[in-house]
C-alpha atoms as a PDB file:
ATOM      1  CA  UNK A   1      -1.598   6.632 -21.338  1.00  0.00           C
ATOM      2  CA  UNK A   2       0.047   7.146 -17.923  1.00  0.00           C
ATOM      3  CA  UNK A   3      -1.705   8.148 -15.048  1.00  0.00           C
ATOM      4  CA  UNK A   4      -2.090  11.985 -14.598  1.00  0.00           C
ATOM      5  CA  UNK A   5       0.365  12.779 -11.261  1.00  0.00           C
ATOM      6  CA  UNK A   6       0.559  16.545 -11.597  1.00  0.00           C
ATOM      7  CA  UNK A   7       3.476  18.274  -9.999  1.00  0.00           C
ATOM      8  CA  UNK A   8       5.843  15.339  -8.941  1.00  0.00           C
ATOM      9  CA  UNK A   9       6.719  17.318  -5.742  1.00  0.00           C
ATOM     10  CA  UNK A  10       3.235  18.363  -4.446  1.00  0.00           C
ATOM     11  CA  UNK A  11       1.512  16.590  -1.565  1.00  0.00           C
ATOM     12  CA  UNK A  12      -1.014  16.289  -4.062  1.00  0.00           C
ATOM     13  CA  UNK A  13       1.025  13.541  -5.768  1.00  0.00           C
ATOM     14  CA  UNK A  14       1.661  11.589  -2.907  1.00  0.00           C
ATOM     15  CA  UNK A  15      -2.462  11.912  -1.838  1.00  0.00           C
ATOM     16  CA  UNK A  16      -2.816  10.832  -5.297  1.00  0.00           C
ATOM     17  CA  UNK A  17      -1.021   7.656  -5.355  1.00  0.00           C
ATOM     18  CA  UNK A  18      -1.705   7.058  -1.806  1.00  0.00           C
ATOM     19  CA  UNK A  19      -5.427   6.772  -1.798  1.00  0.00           C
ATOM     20  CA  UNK A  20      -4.989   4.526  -4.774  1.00  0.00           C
ATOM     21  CA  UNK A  21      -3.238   2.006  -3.511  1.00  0.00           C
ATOM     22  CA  UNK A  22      -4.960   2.278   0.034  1.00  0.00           C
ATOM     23  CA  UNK A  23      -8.290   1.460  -2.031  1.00  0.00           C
ATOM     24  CA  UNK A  24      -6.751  -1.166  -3.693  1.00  0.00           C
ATOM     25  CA  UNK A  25      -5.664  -3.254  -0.706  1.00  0.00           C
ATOM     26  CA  UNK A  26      -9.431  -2.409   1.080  1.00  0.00           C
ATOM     27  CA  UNK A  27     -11.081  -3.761  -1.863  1.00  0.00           C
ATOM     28  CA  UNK A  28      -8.848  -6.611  -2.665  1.00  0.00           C
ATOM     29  CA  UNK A  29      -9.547  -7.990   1.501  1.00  0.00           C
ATOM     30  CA  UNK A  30     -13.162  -6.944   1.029  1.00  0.00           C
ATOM     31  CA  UNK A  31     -12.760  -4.708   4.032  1.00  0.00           C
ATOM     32  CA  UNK A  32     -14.750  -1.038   5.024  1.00  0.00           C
ATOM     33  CA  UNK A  33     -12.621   1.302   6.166  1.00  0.00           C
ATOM     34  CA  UNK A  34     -12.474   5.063   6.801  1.00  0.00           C
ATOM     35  CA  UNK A  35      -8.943   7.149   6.431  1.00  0.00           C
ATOM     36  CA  UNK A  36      -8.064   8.825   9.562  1.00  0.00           C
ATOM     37  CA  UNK A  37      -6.945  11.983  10.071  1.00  0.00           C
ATOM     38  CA  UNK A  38      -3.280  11.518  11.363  1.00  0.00           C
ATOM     39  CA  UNK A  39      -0.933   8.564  10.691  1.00  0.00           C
ATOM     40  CA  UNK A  40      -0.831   8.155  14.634  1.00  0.00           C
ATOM     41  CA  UNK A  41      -4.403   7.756  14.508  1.00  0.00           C
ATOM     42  CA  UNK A  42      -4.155   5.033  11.073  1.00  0.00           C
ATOM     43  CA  UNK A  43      -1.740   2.953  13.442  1.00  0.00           C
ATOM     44  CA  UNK A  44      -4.174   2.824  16.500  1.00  0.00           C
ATOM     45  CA  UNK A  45      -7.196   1.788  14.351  1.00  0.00           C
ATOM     46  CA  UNK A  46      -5.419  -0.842  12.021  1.00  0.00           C
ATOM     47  CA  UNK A  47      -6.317  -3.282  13.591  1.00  0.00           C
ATOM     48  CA  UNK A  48      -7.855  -6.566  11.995  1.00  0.00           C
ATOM     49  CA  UNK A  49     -10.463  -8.306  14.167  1.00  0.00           C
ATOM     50  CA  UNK A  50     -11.639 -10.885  12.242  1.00  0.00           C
ATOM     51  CA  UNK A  51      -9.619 -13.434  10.656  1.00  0.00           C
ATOM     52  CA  UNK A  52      -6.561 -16.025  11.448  1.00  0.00           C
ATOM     53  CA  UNK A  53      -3.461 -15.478  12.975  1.00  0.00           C
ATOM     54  CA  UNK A  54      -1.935 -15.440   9.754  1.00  0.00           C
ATOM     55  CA  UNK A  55      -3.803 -12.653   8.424  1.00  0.00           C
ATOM     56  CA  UNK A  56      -3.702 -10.706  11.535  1.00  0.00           C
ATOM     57  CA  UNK A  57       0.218 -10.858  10.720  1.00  0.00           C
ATOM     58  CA  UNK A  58       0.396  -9.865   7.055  1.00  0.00           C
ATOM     59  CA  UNK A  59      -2.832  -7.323   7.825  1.00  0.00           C
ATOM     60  CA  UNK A  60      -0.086  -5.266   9.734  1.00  0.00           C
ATOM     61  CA  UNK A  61       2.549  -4.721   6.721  1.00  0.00           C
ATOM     62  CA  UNK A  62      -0.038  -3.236   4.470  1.00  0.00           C
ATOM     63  CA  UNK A  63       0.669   0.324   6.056  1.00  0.00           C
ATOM     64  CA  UNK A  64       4.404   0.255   5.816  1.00  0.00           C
ATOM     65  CA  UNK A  65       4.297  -1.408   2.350  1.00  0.00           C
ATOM     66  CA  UNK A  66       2.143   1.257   0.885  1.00  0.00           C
ATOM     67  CA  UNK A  67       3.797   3.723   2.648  1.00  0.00           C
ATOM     68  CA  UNK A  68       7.262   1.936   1.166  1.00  0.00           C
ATOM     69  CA  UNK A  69       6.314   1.838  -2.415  1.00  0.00           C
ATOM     70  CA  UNK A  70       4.641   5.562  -2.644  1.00  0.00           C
ATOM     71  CA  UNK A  71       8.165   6.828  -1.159  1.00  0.00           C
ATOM     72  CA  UNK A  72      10.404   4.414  -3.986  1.00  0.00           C
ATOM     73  CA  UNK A  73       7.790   6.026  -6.654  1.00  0.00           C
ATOM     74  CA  UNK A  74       8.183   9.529  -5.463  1.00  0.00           C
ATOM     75  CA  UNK A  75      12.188   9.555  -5.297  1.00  0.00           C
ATOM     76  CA  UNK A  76      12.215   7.617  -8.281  1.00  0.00           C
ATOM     77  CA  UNK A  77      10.575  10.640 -10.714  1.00  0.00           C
ATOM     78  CA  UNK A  78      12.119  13.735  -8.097  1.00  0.00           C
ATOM     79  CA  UNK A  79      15.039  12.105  -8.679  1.00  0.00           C
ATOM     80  CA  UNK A  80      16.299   9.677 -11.357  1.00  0.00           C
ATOM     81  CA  UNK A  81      13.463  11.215 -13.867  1.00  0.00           C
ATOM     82  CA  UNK A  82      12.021   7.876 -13.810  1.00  0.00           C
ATOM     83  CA  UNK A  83       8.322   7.266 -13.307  1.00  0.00           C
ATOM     84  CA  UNK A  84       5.616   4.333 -13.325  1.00  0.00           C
ATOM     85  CA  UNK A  85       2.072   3.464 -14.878  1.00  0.00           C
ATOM     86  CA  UNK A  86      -0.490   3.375 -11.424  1.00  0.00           C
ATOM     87  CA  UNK A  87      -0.877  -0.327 -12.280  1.00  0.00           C
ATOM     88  CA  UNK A  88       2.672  -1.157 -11.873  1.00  0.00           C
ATOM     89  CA  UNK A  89       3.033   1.370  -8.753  1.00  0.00           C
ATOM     90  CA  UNK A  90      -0.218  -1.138  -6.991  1.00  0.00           C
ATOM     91  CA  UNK A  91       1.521  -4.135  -8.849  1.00  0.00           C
ATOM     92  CA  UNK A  92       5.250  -3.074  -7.190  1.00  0.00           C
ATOM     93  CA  UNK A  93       3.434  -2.775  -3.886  1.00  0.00           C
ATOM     94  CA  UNK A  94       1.000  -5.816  -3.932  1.00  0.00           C
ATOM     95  CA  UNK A  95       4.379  -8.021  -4.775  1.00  0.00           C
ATOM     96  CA  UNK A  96       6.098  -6.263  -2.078  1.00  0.00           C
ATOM     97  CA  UNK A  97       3.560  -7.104   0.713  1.00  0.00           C
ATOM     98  CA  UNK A  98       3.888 -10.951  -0.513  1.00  0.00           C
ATOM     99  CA  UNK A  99       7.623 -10.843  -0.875  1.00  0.00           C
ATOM    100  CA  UNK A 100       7.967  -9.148   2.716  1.00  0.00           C
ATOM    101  CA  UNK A 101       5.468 -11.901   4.199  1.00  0.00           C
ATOM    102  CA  UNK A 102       7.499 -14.574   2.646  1.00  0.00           C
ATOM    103  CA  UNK A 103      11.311 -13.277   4.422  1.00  0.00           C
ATOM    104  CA  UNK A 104       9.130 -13.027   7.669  1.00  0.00           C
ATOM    105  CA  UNK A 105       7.601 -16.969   7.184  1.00  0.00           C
ATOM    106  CA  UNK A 106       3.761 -15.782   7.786  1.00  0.00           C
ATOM    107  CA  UNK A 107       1.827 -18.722   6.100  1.00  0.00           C
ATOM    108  CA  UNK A 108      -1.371 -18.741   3.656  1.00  0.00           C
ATOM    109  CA  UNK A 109      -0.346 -14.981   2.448  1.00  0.00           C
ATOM    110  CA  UNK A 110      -2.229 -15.909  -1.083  1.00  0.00           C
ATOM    111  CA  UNK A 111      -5.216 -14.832   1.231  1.00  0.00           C
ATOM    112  CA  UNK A 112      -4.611 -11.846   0.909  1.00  0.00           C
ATOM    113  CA  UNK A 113      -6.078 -11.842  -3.083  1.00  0.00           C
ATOM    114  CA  UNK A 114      -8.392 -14.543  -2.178  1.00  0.00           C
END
């Protein structure tokens, strides 16, 4: 059964998917975290305090990537009718984050599931 995404070209959609995959990476790092309101205000407060270097470093592509994979998913169904189970959209991102930590050499990224 796929996932229920309503209207492919609401904002609904994308708060849909979004919020997902947001929750998945907070729970997956163990960290508590509100939403902000604006993006502006998401970059000022993403900010991770605790942790190595490393993490610091691959704690600051998590935006982008969701951001990233929520845009492929969306032009993918408005526009070559092709569409993904939510698992495989978090998957898709998740391997994304790793792959984009590996071309940028950050060490120790399998903390991230750890």
């Amino acid at each position: 059964m796929q996932f229920d995404w309503g209207n492919k070209q609401s904002p609904i959609f994308t708060l849909q998917i979004t919020a997902q995959i947001w929750e998945l990476f907070l729970n997956i790092t163990c960290y508590s975290w509100t939403m902000p309101e604006r993006t502006s205000d998401l970059f000022k407060c993403w900010i991770r305090r605790r942790g190595s270097k490393t993490q610091k470093k691959w704690w600051k592509l998590i935006p982008s990537c969701i951001w990233w994979s929520v845009w492929k998913e969306r032009n993918g169904r408005c526009f070559e009718d092709r569409s993904n189970f939510i698992h495989k959209v978090k998957w898709n991102c998740l391997v994304s984050l790793l792959f984009w930590c590996k071309q940028l050499y950050i060490e120790d990224v399998d903390q991230i599931i750890l």
